[in-house]
PDB file of N, CA and C in Angstrom:
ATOM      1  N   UNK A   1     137.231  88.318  90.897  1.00  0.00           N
ATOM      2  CA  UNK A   1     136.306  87.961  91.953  1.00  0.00           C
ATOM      3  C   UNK A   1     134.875  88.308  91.553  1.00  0.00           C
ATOM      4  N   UNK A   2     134.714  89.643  91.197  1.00  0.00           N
ATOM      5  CA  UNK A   2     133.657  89.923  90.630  1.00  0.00           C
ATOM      6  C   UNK A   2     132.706  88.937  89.531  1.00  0.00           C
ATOM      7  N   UNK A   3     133.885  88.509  88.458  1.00  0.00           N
ATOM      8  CA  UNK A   3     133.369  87.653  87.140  1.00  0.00           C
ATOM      9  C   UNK A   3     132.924  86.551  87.906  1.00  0.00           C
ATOM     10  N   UNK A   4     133.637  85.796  88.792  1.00  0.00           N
ATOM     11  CA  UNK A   4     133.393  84.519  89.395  1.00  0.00           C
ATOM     12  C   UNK A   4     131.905  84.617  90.188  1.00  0.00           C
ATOM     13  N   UNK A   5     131.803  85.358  90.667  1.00  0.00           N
ATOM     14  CA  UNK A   5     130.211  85.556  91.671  1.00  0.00           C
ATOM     15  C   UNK A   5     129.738  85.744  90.320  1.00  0.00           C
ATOM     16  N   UNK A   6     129.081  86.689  89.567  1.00  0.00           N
ATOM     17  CA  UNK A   6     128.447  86.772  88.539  1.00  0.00           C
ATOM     18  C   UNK A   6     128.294  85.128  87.395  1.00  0.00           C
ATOM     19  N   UNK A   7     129.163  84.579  87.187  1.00  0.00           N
ATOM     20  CA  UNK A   7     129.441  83.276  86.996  1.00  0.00           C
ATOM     21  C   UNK A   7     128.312  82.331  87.712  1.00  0.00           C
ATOM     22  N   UNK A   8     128.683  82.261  89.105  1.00  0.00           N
ATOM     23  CA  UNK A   8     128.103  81.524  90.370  1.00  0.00           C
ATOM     24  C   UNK A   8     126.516  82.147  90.070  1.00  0.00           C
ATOM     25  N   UNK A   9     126.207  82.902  90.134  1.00  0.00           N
ATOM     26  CA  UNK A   9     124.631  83.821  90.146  1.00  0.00           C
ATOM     27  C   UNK A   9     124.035  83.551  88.961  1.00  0.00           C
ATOM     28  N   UNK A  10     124.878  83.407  87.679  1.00  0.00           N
ATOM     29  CA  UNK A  10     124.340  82.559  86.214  1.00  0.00           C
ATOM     30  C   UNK A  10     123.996  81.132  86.150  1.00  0.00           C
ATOM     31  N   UNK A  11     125.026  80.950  86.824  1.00  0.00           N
ATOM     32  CA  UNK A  11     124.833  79.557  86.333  1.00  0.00           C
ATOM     33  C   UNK A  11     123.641  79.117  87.112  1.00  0.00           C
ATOM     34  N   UNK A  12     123.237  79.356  88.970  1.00  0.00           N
ATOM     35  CA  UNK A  12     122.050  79.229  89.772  1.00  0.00           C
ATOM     36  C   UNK A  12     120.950  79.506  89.163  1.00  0.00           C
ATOM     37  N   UNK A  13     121.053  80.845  88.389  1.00  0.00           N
ATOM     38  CA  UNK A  13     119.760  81.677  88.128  1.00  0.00           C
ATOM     39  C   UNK A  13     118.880  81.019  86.784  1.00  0.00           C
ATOM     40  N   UNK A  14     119.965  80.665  86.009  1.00  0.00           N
ATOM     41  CA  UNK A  14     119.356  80.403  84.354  1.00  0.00           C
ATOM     42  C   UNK A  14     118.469  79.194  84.773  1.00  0.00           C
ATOM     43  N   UNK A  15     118.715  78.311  85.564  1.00  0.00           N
ATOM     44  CA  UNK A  15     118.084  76.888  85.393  1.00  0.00           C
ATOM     45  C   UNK A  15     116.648  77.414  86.166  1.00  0.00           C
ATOM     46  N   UNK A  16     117.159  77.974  86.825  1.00  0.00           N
ATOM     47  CA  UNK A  16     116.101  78.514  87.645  1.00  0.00           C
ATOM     48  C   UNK A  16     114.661  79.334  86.783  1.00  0.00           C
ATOM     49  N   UNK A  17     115.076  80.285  86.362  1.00  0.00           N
ATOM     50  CA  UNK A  17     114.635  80.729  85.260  1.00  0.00           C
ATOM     51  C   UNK A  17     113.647  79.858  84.158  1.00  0.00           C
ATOM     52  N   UNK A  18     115.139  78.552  83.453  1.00  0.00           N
ATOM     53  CA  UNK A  18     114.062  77.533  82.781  1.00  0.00           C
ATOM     54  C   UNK A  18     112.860  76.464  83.433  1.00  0.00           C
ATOM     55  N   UNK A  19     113.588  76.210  84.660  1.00  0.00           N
ATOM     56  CA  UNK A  19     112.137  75.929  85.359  1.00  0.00           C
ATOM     57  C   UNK A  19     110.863  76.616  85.816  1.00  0.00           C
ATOM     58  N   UNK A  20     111.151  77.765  85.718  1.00  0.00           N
ATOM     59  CA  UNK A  20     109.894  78.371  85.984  1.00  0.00           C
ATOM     60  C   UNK A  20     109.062  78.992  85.121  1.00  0.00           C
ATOM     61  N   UNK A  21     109.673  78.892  83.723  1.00  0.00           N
ATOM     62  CA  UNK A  21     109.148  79.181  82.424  1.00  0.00           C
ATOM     63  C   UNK A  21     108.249  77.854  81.832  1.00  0.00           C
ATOM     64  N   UNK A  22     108.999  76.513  81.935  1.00  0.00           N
ATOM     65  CA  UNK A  22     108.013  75.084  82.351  1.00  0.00           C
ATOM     66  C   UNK A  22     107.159  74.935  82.920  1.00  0.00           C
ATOM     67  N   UNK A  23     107.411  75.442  84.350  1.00  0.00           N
ATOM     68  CA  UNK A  23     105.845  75.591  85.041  1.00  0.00           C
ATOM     69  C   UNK A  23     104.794  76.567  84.864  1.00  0.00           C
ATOM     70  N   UNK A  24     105.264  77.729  83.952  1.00  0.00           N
ATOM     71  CA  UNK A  24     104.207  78.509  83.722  1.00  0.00           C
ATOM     72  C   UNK A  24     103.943  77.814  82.482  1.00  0.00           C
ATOM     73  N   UNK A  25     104.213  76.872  81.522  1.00  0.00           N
ATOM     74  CA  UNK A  25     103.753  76.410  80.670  1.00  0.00           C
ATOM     75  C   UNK A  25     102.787  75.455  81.118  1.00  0.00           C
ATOM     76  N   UNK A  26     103.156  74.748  82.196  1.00  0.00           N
ATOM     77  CA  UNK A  26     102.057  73.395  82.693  1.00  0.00           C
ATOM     78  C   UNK A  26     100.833  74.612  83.237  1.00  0.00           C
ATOM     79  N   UNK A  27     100.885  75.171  83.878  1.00  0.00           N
ATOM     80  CA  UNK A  27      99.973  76.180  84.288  1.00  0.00           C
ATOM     81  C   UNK A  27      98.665  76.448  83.696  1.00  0.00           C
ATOM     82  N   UNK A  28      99.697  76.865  82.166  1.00  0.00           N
ATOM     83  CA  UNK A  28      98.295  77.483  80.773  1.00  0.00           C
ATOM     84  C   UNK A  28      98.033  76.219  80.367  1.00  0.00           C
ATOM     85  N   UNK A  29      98.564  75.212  80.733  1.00  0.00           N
ATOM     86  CA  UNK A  29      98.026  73.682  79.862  1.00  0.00           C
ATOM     87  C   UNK A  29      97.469  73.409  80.829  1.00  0.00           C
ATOM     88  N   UNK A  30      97.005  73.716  81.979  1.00  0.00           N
ATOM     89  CA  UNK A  30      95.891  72.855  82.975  1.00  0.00           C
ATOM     90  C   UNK A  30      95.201  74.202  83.548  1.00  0.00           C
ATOM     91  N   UNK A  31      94.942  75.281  83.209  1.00  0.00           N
ATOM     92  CA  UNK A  31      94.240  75.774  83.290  1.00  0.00           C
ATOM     93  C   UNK A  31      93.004  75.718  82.660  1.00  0.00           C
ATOM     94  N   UNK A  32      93.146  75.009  81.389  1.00  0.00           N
ATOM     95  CA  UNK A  32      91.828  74.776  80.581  1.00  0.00           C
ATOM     96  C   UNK A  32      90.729  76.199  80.755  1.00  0.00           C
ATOM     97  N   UNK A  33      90.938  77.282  80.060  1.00  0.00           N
ATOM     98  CA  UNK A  33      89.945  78.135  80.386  1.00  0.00           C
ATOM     99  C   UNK A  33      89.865  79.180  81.718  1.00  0.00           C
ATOM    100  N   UNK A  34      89.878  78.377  82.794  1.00  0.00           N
ATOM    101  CA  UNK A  34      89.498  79.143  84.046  1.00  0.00           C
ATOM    102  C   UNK A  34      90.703  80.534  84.025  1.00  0.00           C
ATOM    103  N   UNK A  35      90.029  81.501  83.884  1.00  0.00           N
ATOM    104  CA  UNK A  35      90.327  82.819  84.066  1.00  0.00           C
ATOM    105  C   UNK A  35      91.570  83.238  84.837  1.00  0.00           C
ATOM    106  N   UNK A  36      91.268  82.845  86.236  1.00  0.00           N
ATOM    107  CA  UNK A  36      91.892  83.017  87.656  1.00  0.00           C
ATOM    108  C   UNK A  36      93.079  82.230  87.244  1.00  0.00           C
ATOM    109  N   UNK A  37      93.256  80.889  86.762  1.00  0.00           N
ATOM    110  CA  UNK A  37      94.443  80.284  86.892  1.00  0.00           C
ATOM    111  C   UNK A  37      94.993  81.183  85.700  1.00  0.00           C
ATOM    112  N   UNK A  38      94.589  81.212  84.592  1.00  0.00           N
ATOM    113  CA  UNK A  38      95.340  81.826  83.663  1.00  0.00           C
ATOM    114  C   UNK A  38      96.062  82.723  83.890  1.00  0.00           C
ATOM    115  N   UNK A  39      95.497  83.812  84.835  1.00  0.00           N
ATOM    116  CA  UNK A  39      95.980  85.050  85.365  1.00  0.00           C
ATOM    117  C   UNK A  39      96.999  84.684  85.882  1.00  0.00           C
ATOM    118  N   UNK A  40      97.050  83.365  86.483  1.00  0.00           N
ATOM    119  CA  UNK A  40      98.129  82.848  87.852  1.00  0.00           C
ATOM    120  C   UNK A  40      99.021  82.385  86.359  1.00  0.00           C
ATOM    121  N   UNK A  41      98.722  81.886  85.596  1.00  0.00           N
ATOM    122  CA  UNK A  41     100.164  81.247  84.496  1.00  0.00           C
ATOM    123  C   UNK A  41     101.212  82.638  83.891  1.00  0.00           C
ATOM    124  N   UNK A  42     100.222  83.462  83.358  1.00  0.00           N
ATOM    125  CA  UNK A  42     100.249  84.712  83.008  1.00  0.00           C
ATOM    126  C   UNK A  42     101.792  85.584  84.146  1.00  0.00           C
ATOM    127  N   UNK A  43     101.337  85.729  85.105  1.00  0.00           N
ATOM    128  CA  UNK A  43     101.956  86.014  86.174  1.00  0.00           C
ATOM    129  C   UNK A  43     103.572  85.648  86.214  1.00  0.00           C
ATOM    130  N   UNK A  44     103.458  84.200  86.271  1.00  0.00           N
ATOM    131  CA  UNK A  44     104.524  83.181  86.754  1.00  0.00           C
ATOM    132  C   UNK A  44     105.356  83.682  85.194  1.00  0.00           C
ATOM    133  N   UNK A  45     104.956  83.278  84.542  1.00  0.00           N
ATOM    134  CA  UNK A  45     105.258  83.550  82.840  1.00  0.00           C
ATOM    135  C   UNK A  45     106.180  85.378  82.701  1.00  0.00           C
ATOM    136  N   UNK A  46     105.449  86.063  83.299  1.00  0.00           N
ATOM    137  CA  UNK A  46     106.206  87.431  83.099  1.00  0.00           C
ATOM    138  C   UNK A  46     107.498  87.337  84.531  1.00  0.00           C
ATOM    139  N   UNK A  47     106.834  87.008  85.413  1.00  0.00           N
ATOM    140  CA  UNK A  47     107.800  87.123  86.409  1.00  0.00           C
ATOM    141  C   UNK A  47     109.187  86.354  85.863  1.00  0.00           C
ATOM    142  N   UNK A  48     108.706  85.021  85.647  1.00  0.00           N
ATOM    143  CA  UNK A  48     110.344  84.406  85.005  1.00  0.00           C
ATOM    144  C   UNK A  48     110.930  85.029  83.969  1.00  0.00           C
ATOM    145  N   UNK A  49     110.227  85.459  83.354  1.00  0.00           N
ATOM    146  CA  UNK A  49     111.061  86.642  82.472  1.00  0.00           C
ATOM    147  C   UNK A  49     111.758  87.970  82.690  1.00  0.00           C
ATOM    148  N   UNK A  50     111.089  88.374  84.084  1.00  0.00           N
ATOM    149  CA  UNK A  50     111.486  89.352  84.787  1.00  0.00           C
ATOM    150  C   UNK A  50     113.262  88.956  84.978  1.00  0.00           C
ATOM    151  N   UNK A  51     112.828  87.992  85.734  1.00  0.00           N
ATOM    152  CA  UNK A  51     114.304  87.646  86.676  1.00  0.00           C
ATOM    153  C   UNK A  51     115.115  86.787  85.713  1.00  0.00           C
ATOM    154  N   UNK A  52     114.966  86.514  84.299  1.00  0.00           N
ATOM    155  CA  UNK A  52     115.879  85.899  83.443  1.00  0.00           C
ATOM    156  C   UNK A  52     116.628  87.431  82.580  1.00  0.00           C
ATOM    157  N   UNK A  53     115.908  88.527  82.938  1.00  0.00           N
ATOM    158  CA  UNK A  53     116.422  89.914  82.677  1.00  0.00           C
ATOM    159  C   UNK A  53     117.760  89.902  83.402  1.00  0.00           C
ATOM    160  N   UNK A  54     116.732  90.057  84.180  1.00  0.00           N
ATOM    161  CA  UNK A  54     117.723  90.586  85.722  1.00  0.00           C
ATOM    162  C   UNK A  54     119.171  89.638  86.097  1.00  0.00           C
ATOM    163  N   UNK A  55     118.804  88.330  85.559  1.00  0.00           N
ATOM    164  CA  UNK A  55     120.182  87.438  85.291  1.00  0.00           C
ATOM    165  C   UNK A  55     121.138  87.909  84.751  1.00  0.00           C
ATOM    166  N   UNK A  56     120.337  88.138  83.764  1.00  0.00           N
ATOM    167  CA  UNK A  56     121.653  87.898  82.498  1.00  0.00           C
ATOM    168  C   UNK A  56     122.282  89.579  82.321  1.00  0.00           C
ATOM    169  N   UNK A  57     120.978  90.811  82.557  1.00  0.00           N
ATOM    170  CA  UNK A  57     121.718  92.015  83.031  1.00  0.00           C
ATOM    171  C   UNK A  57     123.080  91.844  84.186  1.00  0.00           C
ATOM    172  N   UNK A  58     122.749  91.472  85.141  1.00  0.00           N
ATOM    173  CA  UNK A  58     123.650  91.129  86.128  1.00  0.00           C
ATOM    174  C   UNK A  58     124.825  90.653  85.814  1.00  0.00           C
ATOM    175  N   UNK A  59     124.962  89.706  84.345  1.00  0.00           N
ATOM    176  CA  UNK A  59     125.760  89.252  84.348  1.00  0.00           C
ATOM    177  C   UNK A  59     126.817  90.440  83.082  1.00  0.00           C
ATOM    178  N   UNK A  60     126.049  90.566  82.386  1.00  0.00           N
ATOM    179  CA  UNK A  60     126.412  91.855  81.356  1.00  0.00           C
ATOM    180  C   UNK A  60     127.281  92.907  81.995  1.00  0.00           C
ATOM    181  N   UNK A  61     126.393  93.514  82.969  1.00  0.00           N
ATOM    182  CA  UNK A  61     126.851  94.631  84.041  1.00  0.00           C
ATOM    183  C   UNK A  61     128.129  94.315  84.632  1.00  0.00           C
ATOM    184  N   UNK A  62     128.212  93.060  85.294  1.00  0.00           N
ATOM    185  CA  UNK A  62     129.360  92.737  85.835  1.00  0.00           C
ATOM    186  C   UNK A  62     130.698  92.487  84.955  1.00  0.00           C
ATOM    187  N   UNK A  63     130.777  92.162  83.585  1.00  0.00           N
ATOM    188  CA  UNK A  63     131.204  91.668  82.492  1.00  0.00           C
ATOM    189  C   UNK A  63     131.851  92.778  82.074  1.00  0.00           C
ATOM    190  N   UNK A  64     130.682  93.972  82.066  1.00  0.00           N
ATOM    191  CA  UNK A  64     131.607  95.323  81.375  1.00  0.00           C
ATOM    192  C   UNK A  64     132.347  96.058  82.693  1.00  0.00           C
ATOM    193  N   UNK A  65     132.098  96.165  84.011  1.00  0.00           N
ATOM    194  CA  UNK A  65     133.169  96.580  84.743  1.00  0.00           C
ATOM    195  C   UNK A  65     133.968  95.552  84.766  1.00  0.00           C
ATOM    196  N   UNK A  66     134.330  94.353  84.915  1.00  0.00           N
ATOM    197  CA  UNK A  66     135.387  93.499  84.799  1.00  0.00           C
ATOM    198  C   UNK A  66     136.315  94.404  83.567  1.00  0.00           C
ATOM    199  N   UNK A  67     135.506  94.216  82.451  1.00  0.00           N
ATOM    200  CA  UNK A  67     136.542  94.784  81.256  1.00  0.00           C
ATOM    201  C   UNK A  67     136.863  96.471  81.283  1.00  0.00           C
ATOM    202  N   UNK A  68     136.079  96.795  81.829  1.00  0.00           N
ATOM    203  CA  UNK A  68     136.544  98.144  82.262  1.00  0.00           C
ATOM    204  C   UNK A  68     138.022  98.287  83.330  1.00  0.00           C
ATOM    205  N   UNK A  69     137.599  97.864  84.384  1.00  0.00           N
ATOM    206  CA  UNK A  69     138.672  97.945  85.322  1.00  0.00           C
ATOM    207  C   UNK A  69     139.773  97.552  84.532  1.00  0.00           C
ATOM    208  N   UNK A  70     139.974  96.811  83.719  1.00  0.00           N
ATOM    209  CA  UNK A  70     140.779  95.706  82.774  1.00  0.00           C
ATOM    210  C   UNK A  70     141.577  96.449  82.525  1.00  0.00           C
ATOM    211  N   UNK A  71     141.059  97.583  81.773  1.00  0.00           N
ATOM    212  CA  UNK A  71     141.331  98.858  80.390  1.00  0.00           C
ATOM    213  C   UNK A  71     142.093  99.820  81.169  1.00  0.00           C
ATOM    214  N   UNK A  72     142.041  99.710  82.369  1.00  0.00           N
ATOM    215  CA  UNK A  72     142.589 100.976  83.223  1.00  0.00           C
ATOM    216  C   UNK A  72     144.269 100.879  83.694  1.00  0.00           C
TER     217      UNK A  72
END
């Protein structure tokens, strides 16, 4: 049950993730210079990286108690 939600939360999260790594790319490509937006691409850019952590930890985490409980 566990693997399956973790599963469900990957598979939602990753695309999610690659879209918002795209839009922080259109971001720095139409920012042309201006400071403020950059900051705003900058932003979007770490944050999706934040939560493509936090994915794939999530999914790791869940992966080794699955195989833990397994072992027992």
């Amino acid at each position: 049950m566990v693997q399956k939600i973790a599963n469900a939360i990957t598979a939602i999260g990753i695309p999610f993730v690659a879209i918002f790594i795209v839009w922080a790319g259109f971001l720095f490509v139409t920012a042309q210079g201006d400071e403020k937006r950059l900051e705003q691409a900058k932003k979007t850019l770490q944050w999706a990286l934040i939560g493509g952590a936090i994915v794939i930890g999530a999914y790791a985490l869940s992966a080794a108690i699955v195989n833990f409980a397994k072992s027992l």
